[in-house]
C-alpha atoms as a PDB file:
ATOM      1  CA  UNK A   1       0.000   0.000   0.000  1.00  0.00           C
ATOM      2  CA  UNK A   2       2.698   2.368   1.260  1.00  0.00           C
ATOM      3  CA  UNK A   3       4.559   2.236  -2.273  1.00  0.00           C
ATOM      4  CA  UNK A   4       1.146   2.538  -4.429  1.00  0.00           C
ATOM      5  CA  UNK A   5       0.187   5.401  -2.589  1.00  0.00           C
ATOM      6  CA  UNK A   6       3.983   6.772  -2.851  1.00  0.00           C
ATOM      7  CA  UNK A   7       3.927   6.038  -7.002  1.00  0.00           C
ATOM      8  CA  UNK A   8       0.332   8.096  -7.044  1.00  0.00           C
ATOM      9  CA  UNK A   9       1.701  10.962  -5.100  1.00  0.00           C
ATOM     10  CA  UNK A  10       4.566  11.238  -6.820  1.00  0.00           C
ATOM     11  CA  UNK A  11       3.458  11.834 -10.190  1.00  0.00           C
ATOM     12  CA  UNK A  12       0.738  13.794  -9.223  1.00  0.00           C
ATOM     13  CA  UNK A  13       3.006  16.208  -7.095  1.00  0.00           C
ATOM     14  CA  UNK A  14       6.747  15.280  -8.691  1.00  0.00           C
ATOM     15  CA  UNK A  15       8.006  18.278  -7.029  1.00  0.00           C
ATOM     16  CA  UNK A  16       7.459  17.100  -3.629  1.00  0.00           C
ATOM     17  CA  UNK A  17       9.688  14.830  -1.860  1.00  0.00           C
ATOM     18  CA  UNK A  18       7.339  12.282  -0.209  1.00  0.00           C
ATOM     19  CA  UNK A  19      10.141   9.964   1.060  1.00  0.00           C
ATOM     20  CA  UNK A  20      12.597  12.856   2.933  1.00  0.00           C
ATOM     21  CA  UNK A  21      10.028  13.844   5.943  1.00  0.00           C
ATOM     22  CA  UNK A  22       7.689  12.573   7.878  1.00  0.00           C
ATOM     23  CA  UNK A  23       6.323  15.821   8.763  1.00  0.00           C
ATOM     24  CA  UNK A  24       5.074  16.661   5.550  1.00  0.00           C
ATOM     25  CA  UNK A  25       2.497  19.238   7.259  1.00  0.00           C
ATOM     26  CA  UNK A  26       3.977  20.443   9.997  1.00  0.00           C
ATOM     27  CA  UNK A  27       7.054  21.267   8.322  1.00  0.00           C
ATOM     28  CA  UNK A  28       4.998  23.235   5.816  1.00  0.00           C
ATOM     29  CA  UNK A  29       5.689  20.741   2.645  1.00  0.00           C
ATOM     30  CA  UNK A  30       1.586  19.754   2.138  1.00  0.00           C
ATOM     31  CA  UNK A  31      -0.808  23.195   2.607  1.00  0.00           C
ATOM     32  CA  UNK A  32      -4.163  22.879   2.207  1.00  0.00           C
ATOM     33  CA  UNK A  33      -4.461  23.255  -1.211  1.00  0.00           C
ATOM     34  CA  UNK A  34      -2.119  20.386  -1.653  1.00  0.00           C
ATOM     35  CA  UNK A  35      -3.931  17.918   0.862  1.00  0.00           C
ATOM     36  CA  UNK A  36      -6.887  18.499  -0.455  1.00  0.00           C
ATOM     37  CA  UNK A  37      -5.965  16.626  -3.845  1.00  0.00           C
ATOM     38  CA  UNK A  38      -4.110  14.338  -2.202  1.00  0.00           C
ATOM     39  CA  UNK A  39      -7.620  13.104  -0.651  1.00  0.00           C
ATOM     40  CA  UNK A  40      -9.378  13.222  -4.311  1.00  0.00           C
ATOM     41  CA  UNK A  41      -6.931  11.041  -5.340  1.00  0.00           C
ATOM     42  CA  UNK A  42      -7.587   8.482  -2.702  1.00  0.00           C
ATOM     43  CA  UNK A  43     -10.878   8.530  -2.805  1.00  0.00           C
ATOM     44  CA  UNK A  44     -10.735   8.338  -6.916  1.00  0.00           C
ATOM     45  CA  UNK A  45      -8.126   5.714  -6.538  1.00  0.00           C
ATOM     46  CA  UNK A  46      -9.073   3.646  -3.798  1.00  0.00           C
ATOM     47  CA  UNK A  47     -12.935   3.841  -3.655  1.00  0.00           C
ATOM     48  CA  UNK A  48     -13.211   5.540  -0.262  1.00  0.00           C
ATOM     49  CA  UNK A  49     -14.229   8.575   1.842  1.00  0.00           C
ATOM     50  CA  UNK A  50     -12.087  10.020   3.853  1.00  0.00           C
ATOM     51  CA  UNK A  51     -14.247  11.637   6.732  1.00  0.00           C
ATOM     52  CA  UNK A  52     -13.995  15.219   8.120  1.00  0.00           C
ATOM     53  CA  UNK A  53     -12.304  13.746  11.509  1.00  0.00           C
ATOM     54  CA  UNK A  54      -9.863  11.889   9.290  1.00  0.00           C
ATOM     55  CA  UNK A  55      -8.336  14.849   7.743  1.00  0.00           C
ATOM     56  CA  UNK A  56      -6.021  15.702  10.635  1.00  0.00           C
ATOM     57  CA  UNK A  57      -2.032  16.504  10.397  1.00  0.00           C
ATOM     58  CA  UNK A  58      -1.026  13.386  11.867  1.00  0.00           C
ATOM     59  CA  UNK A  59      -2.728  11.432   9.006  1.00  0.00           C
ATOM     60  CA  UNK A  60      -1.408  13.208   6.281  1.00  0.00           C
ATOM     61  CA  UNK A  61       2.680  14.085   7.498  1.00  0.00           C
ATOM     62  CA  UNK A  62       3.919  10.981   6.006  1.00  0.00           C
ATOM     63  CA  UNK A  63       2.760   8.366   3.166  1.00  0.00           C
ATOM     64  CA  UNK A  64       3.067   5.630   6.168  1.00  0.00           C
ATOM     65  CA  UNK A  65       0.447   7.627   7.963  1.00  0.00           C
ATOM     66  CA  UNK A  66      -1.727   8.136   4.521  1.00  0.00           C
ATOM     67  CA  UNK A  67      -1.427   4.113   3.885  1.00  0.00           C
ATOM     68  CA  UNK A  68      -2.762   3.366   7.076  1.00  0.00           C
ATOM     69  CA  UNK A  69      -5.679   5.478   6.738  1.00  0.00           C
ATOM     70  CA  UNK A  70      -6.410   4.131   3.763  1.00  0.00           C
ATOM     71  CA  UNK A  71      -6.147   0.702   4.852  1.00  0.00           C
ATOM     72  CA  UNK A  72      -8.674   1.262   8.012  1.00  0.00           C
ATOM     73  CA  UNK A  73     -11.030   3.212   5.100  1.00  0.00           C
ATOM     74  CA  UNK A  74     -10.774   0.585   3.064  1.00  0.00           C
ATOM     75  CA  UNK A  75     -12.564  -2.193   5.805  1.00  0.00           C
END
């Protein structure tokens, strides 16, 4: 899951360097804008919906963190 979601992200957002952090948010990589297609493309990808509570830094600061969301989604 964690290198699916890595391939998607990175040639949807090849400037970004998903592998260096793991505090993609909080060190100001991902802003809003950003995060915001990085949920469309989960949901288009992976057939889910990510709920309002989901959508929280520690969720989206690393593609570990985004594959495990997905995977608990996904059930």
């Amino acid at each position: 899951m964690v290198d699916k979601i890595y391939e998607l992200l990175s040639k949807e957002y090849p400037e970004i360097d998903f592998k260096s952090s793991d505090m993609l948010v909080d060190d100001g990589t991902l802003d809003s804008l950003t995060i915001t297609g990085i949920i469309a493309l989960l949901t288009m990808e992976f057939g889910i919906t990510i709920p309002y509570e989901e959508i929280v830094e520690e969720n989206f600061n690393s593609v570990e963190r985004l594959a495990k969301m997905v995977e608990r989604l996904q059930v």
